[in-house]
PDB file of N, CA and C in Angstrom:
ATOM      1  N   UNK A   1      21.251  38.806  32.834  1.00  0.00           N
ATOM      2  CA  UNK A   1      21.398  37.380  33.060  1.00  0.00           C
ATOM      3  C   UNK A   1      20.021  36.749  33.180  1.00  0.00           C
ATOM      4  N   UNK A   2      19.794  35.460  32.949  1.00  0.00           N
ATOM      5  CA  UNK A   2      18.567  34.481  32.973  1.00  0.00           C
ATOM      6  C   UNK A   2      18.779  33.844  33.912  1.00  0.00           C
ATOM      7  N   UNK A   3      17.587  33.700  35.156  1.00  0.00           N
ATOM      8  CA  UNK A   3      18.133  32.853  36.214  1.00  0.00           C
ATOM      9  C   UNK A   3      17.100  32.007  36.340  1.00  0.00           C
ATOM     10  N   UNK A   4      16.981  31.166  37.020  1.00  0.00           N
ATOM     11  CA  UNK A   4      16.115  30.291  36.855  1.00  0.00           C
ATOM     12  C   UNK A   4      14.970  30.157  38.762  1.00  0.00           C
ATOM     13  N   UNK A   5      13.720  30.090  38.557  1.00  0.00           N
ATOM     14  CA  UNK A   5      13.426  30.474  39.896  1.00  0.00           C
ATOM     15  C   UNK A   5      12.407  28.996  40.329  1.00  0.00           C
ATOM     16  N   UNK A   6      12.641  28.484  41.412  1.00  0.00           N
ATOM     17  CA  UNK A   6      11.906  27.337  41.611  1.00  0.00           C
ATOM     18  C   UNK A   6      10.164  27.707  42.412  1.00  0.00           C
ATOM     19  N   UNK A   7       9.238  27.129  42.210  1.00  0.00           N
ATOM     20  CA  UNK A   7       8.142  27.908  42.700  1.00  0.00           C
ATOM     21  C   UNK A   7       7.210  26.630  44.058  1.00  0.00           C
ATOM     22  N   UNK A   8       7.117  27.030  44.933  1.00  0.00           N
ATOM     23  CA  UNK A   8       6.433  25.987  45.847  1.00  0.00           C
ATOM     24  C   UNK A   8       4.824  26.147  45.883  1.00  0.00           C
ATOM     25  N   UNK A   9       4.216  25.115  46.512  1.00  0.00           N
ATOM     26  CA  UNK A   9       2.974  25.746  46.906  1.00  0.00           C
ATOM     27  C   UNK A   9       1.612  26.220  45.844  1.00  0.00           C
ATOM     28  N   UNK A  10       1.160  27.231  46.378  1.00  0.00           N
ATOM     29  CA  UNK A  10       0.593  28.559  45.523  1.00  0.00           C
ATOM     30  C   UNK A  10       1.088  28.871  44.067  1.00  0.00           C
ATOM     31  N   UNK A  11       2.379  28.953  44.403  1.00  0.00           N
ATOM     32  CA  UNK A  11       3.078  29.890  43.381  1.00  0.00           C
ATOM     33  C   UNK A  11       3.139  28.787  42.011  1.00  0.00           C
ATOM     34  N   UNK A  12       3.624  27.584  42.519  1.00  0.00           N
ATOM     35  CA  UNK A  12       3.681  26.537  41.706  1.00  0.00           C
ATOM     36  C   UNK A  12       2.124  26.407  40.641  1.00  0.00           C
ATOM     37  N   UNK A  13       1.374  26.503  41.743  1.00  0.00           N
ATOM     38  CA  UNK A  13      -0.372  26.042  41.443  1.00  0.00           C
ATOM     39  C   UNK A  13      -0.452  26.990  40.395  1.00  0.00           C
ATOM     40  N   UNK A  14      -0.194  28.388  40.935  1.00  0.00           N
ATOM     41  CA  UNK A  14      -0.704  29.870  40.165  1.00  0.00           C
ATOM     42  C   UNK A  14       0.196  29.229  38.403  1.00  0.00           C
ATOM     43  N   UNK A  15       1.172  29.488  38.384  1.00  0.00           N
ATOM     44  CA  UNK A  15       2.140  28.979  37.419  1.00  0.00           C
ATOM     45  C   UNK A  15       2.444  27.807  36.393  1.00  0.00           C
ATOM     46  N   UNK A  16       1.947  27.046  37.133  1.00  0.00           N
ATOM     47  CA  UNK A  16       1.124  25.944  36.526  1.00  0.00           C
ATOM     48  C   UNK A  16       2.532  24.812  36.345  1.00  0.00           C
ATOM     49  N   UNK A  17       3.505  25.422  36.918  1.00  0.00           N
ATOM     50  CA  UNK A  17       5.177  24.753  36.188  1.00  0.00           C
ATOM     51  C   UNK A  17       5.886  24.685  37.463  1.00  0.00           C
ATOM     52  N   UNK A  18       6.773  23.981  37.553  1.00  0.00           N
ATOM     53  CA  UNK A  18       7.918  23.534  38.890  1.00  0.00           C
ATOM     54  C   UNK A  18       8.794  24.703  39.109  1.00  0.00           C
ATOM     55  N   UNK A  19       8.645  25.993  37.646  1.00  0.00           N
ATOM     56  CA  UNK A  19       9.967  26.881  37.629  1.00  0.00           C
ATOM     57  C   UNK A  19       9.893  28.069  36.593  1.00  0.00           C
ATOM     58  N   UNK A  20      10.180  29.354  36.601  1.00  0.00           N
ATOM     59  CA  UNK A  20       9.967  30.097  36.199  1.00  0.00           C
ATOM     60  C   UNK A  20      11.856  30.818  35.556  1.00  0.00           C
ATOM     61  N   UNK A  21      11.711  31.198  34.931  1.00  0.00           N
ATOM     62  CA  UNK A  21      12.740  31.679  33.733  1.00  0.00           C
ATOM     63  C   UNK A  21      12.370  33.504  34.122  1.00  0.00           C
ATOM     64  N   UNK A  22      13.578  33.771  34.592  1.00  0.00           N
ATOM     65  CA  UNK A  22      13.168  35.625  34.305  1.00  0.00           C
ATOM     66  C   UNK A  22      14.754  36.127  34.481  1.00  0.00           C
ATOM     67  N   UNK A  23      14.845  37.145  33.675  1.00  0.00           N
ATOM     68  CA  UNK A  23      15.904  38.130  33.088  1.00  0.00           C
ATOM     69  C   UNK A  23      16.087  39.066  34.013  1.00  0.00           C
ATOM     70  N   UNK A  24      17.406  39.064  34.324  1.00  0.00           N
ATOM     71  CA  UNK A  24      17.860  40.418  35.171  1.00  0.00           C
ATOM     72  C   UNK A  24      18.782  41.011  34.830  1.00  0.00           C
ATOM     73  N   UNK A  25      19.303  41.915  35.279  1.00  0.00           N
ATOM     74  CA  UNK A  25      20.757  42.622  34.959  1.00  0.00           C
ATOM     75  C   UNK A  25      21.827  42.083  36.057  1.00  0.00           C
ATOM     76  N   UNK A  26      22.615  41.434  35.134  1.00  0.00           N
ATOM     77  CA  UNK A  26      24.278  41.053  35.874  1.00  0.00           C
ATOM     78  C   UNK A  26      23.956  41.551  37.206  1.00  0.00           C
ATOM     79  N   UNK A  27      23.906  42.522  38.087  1.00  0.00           N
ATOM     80  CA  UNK A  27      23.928  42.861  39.342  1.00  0.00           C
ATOM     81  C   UNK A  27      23.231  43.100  40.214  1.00  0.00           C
ATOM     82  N   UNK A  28      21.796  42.418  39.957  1.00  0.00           N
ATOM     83  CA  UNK A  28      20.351  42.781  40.378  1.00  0.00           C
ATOM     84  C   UNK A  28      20.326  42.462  41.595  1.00  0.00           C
ATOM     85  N   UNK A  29      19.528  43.157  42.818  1.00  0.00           N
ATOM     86  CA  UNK A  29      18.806  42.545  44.305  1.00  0.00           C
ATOM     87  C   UNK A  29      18.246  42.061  43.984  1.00  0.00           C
ATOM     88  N   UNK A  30      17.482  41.358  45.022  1.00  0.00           N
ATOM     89  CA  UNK A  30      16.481  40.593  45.620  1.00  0.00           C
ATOM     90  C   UNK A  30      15.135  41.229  45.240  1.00  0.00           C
ATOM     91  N   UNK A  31      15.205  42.575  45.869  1.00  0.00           N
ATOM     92  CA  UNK A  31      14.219  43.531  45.103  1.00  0.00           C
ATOM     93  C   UNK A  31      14.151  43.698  43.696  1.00  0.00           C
ATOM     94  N   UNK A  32      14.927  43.764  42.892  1.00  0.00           N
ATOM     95  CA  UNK A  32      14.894  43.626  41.646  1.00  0.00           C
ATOM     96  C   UNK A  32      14.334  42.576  41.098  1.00  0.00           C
ATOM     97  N   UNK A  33      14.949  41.639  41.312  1.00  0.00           N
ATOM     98  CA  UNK A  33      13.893  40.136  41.288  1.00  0.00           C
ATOM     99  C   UNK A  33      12.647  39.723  41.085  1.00  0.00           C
ATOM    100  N   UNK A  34      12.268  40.315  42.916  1.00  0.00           N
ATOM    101  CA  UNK A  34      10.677  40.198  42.915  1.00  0.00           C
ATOM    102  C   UNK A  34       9.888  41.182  41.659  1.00  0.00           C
ATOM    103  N   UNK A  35      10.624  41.888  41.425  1.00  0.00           N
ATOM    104  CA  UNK A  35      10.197  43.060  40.690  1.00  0.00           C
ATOM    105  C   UNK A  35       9.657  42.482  39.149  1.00  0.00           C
ATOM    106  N   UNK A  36      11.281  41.802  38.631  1.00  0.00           N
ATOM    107  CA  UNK A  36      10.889  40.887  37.448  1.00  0.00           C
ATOM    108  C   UNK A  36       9.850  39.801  37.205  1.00  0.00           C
ATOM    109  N   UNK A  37       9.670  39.300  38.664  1.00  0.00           N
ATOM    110  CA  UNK A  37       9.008  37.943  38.765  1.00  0.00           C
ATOM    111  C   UNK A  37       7.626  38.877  38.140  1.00  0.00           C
ATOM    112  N   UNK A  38       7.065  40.027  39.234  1.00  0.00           N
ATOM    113  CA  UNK A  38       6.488  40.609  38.885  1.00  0.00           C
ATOM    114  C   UNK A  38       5.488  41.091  37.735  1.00  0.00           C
ATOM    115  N   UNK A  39       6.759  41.622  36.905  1.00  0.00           N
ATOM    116  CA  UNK A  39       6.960  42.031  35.380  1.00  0.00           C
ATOM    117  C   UNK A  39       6.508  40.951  34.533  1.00  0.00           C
ATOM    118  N   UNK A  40       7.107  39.884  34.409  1.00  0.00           N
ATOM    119  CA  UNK A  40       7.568  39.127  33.634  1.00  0.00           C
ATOM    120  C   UNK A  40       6.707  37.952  33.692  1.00  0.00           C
ATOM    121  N   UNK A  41       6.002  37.176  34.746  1.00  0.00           N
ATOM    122  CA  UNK A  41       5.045  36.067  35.346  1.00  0.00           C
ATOM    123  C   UNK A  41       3.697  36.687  35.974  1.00  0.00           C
ATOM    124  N   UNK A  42       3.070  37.877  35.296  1.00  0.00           N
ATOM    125  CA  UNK A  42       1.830  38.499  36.052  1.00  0.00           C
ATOM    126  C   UNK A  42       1.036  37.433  36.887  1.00  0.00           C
ATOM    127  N   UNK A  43       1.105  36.106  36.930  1.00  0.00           N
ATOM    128  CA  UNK A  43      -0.005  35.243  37.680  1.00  0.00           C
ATOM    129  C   UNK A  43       0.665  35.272  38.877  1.00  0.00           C
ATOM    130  N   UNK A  44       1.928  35.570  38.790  1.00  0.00           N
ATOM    131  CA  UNK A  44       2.722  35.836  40.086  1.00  0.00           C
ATOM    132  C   UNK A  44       2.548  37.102  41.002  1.00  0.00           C
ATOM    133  N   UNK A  45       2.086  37.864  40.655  1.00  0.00           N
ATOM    134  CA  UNK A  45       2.184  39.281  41.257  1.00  0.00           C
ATOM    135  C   UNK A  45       2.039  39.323  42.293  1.00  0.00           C
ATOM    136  N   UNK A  46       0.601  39.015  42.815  1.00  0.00           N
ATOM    137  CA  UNK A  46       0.520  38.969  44.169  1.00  0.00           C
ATOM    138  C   UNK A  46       0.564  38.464  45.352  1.00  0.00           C
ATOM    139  N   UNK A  47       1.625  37.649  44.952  1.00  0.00           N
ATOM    140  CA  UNK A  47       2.113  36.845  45.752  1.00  0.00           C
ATOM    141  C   UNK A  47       3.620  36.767  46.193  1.00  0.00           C
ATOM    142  N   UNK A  48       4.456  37.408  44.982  1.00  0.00           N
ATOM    143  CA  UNK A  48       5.972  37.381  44.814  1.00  0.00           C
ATOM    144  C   UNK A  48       6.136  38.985  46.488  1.00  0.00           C
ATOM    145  N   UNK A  49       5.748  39.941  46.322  1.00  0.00           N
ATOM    146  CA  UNK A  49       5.661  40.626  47.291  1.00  0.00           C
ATOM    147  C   UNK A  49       5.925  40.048  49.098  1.00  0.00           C
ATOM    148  N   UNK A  50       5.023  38.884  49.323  1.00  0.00           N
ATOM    149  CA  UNK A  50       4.888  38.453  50.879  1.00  0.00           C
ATOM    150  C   UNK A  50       5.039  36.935  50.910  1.00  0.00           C
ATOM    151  N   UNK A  51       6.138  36.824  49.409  1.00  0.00           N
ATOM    152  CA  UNK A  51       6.539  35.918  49.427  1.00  0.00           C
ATOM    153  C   UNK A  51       8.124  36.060  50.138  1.00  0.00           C
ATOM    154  N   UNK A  52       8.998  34.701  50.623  1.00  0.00           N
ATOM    155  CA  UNK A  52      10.374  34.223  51.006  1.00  0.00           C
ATOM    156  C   UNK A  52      11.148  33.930  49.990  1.00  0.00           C
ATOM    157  N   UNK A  53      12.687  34.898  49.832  1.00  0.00           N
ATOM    158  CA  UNK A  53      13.079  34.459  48.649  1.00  0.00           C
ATOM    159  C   UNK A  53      14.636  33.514  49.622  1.00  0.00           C
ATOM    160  N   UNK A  54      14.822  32.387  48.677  1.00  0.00           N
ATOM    161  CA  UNK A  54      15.676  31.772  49.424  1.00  0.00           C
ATOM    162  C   UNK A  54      17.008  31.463  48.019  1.00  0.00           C
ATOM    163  N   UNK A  55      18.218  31.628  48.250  1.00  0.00           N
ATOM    164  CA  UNK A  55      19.376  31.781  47.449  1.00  0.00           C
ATOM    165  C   UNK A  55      20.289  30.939  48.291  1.00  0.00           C
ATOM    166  N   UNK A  56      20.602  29.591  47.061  1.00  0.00           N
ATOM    167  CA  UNK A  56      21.426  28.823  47.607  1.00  0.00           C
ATOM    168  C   UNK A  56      21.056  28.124  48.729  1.00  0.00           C
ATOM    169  N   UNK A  57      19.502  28.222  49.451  1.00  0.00           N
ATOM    170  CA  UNK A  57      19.104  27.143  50.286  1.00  0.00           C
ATOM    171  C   UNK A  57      19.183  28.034  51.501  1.00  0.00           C
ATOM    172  N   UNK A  58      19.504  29.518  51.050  1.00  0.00           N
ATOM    173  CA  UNK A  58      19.299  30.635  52.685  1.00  0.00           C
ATOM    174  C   UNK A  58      18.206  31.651  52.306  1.00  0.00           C
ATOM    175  N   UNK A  59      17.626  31.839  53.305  1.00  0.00           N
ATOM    176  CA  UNK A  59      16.680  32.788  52.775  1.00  0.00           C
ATOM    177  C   UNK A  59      17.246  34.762  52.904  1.00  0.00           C
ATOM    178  N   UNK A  60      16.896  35.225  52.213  1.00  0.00           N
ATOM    179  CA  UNK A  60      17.607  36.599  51.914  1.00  0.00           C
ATOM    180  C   UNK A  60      16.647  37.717  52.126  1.00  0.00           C
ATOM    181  N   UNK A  61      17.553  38.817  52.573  1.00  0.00           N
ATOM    182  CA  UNK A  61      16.710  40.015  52.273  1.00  0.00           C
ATOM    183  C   UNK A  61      16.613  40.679  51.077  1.00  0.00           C
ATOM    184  N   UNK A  62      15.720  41.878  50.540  1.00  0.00           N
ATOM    185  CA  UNK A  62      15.443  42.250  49.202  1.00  0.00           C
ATOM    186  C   UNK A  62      16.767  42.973  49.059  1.00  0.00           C
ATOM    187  N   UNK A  63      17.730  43.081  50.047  1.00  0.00           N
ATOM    188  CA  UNK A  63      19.304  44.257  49.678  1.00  0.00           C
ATOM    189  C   UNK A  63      20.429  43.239  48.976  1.00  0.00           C
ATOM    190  N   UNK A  64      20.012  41.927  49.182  1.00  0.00           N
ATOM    191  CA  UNK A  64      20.949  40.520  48.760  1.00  0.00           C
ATOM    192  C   UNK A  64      21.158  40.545  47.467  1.00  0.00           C
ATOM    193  N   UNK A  65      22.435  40.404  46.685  1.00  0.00           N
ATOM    194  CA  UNK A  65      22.458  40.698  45.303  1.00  0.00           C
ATOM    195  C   UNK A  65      22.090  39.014  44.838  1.00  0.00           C
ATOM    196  N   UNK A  66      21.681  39.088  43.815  1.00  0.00           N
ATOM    197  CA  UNK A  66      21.477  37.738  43.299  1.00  0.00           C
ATOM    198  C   UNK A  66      22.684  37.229  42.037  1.00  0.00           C
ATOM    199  N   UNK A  67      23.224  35.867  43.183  1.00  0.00           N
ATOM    200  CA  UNK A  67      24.649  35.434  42.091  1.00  0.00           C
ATOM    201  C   UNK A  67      24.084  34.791  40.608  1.00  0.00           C
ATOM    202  N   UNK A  68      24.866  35.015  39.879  1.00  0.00           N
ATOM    203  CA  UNK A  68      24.452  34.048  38.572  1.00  0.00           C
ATOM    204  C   UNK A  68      24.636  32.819  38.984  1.00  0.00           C
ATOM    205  N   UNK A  69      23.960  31.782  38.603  1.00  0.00           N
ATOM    206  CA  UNK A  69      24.578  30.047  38.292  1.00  0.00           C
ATOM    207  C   UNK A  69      23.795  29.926  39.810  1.00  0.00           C
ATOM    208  N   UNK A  70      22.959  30.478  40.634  1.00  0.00           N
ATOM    209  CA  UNK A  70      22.642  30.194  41.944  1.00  0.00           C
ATOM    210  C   UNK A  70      21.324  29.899  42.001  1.00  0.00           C
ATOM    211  N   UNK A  71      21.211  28.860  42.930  1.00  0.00           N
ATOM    212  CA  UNK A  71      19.457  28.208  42.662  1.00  0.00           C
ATOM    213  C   UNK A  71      18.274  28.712  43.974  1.00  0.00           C
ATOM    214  N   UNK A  72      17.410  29.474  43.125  1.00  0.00           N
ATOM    215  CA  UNK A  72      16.688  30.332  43.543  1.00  0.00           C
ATOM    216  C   UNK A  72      15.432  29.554  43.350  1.00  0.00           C
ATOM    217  N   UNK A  73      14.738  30.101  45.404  1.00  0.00           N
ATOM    218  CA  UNK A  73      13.127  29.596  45.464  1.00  0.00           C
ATOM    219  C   UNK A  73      12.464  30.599  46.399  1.00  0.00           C
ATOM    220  N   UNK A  74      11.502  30.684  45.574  1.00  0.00           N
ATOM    221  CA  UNK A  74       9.948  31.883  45.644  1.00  0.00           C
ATOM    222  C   UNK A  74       9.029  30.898  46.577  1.00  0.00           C
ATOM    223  N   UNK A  75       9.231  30.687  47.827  1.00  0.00           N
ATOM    224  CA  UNK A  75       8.447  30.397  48.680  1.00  0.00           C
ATOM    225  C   UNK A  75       7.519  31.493  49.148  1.00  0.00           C
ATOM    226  N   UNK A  76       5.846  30.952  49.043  1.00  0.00           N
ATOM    227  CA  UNK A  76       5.178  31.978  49.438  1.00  0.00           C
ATOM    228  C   UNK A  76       4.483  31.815  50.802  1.00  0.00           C
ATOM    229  N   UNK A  77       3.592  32.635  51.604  1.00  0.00           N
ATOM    230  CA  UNK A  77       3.034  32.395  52.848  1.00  0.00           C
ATOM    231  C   UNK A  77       2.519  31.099  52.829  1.00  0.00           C
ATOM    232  N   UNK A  78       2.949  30.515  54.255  1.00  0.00           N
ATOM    233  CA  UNK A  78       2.331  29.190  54.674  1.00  0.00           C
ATOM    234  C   UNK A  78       0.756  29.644  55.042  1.00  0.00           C
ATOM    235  N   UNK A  79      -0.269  28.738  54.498  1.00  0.00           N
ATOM    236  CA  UNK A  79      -1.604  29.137  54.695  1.00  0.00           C
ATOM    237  C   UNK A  79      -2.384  27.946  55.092  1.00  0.00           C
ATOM    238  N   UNK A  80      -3.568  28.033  55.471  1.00  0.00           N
ATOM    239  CA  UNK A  80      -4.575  26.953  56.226  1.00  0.00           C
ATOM    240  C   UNK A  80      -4.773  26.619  57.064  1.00  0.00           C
ATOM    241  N   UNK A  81      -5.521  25.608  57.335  1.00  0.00           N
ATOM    242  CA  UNK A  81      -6.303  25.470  58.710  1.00  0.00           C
ATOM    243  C   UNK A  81      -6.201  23.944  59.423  1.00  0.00           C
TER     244      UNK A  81
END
């Protein structure tokens, strides 16, 4: 499945776009996910790790399966001074 991932912050900056496009399998975690973001968006890498993934407006652990048709955001560490 193609899901669609919203990016805040950092992630946005790194990405250069409001949203990122990445491929999973019908039944993928959370972990799987980060994994693709990973894979698939390298400007993302090091950040998708100690980043917050939030599904449907809750934030999840990496064991959370990810629904199709569900709107997904890659919030990363709050930073500054």
């Amino acid at each position: 499945m193609n899901v669609e991932v919203k990016l805040f912050a950092v992630a946005k900056q790194l990405s250069g776009t409001e949203s990122i496009s990445v491929e999973l399998p019908a039944d993928a975690t959370v972990e799987e996910l980060r994994e693709a973001i990973s894979e698939q968006h390298a400007e993302l890498r090091d950040i998708t790790a100690r980043a917050m993934i939030a599904i449907n407006a809750e934030y999840v652990n990496n064991k959370a399966s990810v629904p199709a048709d569900s709107e997904i955001a890659l919030i990363p560490p709050v930073s500054g001074g």
